[in-house]
N, C-alpha and C. Protein backbone atom coordinates (compact mmCIF):
# COMPACT_ATOMS: atom_id res chain seq x y z
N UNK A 1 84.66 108.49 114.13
CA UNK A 1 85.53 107.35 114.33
C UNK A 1 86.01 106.84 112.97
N UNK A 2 87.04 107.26 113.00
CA UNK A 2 87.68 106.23 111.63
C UNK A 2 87.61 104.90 111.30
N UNK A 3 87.40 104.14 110.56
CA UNK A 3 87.44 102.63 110.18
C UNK A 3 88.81 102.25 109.77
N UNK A 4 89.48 101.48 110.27
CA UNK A 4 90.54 100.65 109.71
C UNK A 4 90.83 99.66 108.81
N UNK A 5 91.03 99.46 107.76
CA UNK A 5 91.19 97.98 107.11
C UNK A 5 92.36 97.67 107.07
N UNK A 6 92.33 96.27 106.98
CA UNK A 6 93.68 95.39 106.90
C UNK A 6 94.45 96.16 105.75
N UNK A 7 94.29 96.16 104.96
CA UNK A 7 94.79 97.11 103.68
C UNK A 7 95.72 97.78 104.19
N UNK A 8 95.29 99.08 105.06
CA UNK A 8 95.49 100.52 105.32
C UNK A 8 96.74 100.39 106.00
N UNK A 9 96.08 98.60 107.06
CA UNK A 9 97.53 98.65 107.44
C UNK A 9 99.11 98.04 106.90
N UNK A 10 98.17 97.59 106.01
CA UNK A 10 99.55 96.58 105.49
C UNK A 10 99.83 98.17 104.70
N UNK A 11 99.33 98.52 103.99
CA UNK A 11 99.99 99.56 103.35
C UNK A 11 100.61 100.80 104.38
N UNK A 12 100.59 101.21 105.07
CA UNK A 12 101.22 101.76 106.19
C UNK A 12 102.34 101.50 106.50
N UNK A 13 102.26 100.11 106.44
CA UNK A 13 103.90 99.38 106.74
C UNK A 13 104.85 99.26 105.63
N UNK A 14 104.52 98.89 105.02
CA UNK A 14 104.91 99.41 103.56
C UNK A 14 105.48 101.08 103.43
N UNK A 15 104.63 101.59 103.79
CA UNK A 15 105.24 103.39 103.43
C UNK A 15 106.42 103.34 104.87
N UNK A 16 106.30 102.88 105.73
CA UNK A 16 107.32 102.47 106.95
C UNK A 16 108.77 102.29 106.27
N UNK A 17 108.00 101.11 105.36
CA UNK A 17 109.07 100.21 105.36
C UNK A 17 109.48 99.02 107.10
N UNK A 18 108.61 99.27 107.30
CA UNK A 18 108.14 97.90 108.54
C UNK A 18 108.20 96.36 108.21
N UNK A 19 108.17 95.93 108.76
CA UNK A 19 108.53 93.71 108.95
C UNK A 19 107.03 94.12 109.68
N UNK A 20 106.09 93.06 109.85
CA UNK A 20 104.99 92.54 110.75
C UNK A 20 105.44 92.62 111.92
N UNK A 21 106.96 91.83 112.06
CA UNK A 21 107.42 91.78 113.57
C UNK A 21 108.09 93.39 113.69
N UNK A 22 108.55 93.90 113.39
CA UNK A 22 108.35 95.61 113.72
C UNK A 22 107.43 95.96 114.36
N UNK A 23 105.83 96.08 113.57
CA UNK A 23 104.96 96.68 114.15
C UNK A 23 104.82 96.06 115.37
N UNK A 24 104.67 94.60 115.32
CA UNK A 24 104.18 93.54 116.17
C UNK A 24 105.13 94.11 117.71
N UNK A 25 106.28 94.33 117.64
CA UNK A 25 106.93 94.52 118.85
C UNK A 25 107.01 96.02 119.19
N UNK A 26 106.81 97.38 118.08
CA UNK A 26 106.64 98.67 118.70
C UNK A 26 105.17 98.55 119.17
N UNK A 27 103.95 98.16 118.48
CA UNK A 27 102.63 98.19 119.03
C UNK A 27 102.73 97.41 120.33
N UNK A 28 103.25 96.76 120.83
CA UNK A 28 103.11 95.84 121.67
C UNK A 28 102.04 94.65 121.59
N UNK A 29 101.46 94.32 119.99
CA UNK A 29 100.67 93.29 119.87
C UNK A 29 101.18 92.20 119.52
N UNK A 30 100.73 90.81 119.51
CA UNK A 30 101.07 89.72 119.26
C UNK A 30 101.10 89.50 117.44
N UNK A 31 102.05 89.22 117.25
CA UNK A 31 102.45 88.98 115.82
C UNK A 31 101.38 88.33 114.90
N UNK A 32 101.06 87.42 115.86
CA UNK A 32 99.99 86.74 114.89
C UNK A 32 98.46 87.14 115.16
N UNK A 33 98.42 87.86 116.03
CA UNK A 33 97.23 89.39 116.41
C UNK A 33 97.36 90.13 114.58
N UNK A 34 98.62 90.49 114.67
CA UNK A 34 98.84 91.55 112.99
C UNK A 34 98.67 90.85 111.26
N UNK A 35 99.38 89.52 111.66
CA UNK A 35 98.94 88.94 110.46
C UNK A 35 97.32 89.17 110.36
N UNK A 36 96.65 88.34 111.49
CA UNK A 36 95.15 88.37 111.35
C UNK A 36 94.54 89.43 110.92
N UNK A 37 94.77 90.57 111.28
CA UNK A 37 94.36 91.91 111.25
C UNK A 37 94.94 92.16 109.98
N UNK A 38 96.03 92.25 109.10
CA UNK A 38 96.14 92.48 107.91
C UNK A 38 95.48 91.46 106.78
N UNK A 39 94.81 90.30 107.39
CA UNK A 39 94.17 89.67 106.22
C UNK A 39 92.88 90.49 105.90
N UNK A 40 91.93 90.83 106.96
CA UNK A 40 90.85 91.90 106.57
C UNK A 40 90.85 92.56 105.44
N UNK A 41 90.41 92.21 104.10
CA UNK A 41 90.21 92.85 103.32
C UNK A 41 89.15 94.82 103.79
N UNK A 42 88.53 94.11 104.35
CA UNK A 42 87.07 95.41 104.80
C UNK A 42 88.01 95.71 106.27
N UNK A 43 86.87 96.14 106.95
CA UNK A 43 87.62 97.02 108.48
C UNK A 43 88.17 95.77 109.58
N UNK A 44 88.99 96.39 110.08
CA UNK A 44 89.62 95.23 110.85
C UNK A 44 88.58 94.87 111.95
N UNK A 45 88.63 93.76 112.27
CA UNK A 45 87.90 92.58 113.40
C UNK A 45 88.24 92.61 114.67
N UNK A 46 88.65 92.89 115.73
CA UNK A 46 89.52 93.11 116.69
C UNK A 46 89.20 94.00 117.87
N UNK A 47 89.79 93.91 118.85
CA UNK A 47 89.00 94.55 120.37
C UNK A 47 89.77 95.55 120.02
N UNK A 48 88.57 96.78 120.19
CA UNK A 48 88.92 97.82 120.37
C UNK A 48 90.68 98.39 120.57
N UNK A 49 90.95 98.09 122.00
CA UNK A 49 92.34 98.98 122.34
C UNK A 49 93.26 97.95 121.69
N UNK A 50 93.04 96.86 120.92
CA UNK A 50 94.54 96.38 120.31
C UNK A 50 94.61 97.00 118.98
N UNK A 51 93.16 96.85 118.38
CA UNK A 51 93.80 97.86 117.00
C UNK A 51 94.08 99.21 117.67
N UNK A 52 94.03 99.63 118.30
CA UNK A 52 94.16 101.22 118.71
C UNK A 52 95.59 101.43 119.24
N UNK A 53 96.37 100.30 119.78
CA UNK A 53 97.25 99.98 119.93
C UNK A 53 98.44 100.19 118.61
N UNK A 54 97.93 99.80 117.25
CA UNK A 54 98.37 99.47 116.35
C UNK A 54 98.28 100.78 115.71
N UNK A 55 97.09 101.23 115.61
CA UNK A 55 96.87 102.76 114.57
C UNK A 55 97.69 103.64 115.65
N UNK A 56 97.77 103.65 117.12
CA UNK A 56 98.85 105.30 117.80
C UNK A 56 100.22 104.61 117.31
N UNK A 57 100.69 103.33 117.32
CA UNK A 57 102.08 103.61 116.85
C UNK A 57 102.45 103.78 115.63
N UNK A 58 101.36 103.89 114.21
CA UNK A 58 101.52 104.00 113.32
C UNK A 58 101.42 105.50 112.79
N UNK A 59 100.16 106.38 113.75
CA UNK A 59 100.22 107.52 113.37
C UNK A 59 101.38 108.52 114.33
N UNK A 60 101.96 108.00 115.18
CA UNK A 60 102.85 108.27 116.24
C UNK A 60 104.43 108.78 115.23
N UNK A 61 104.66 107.18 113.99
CA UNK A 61 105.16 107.34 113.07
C UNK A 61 105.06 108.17 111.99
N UNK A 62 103.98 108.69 111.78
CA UNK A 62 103.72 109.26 110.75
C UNK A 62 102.83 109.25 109.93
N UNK A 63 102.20 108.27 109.97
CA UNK A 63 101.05 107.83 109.12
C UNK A 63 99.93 108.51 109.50
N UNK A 64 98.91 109.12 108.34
CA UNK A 64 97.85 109.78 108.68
C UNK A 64 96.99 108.87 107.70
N UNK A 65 95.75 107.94 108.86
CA UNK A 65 94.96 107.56 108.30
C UNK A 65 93.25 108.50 107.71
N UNK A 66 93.21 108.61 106.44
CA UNK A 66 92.03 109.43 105.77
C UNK A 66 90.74 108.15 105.59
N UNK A 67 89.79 108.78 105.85
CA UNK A 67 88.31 107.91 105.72
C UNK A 67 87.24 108.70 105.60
N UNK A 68 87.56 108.81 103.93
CA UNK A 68 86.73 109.62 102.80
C UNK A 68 86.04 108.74 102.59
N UNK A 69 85.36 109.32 101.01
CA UNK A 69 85.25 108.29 100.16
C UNK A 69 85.76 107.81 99.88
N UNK A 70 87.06 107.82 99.65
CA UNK A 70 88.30 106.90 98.99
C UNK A 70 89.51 106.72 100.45
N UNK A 71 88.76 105.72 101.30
CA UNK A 71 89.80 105.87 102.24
C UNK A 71 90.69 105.20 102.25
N UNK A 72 92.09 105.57 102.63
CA UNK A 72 93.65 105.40 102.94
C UNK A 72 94.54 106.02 103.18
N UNK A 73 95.51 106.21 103.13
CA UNK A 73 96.26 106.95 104.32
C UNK A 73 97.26 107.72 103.30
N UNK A 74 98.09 108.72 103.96
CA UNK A 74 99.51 109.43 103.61
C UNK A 74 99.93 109.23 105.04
N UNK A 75 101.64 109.96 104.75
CA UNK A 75 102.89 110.20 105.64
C UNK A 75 102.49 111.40 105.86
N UNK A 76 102.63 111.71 107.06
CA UNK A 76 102.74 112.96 106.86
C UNK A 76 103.51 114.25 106.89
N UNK A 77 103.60 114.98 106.20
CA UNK A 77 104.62 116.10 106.16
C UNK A 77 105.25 116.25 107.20
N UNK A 78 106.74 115.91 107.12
CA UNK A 78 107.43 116.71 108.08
C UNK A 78 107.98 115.18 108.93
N UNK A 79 106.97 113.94 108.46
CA UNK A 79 107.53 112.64 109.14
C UNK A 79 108.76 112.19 108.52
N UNK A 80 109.86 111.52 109.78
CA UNK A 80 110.97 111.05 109.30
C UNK A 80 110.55 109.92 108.35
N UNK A 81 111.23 110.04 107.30
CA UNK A 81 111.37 108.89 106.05
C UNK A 81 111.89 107.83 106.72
N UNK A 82 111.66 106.97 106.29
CA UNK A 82 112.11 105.32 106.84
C UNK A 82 113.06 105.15 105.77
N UNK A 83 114.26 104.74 106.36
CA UNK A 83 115.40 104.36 105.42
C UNK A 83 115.09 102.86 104.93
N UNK A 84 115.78 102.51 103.79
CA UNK A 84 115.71 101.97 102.72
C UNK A 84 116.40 100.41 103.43
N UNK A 85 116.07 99.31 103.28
CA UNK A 85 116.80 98.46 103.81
C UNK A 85 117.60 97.67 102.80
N UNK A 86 118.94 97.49 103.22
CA UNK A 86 119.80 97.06 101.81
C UNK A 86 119.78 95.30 101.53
């Protein structure tokens, strides 16, 4: 089972190029469900199927979460790039 941290995800969104309310409305979680969950410095706090909710539409996107020793994530090969917002 992988561990999640708030981190992994804010940085996720970031490699997106995602808004909170992005994720918040493709995951189908409550916005202020994601803020909470990205303050987690350590593993996220949260019932089961809502973060799970959050990590399939992120790895759905592309994101491959790693939980090494040094865990955090890449894109992964072959995922559409998120365009640049002007």
């Amino acid at each position: 089972m992988i561990i999640i941290s708030g981190r992994q995800i804010r940085a996720a969104r970031a490699l997106l190029n995602w808004t909170q309310r992005e994720l918040s409305k493709k995951s189908k979680v409550a916005f202020g469900t994601i803020q909470r969950m990205e303050k987690f410095d350590g593993p996220v706090e949260s019932r089961t199927e809502t973060l799970a909710k959050v990590v399939t539409v992120l790895e759905k996107a592309g994101i491959e979460f790693l939980n090494s020793e040094s865990p955090g994530l890449r894109l992964r090969a072959g995922a559409v790039q998120p365009k640049k917002k002007a």
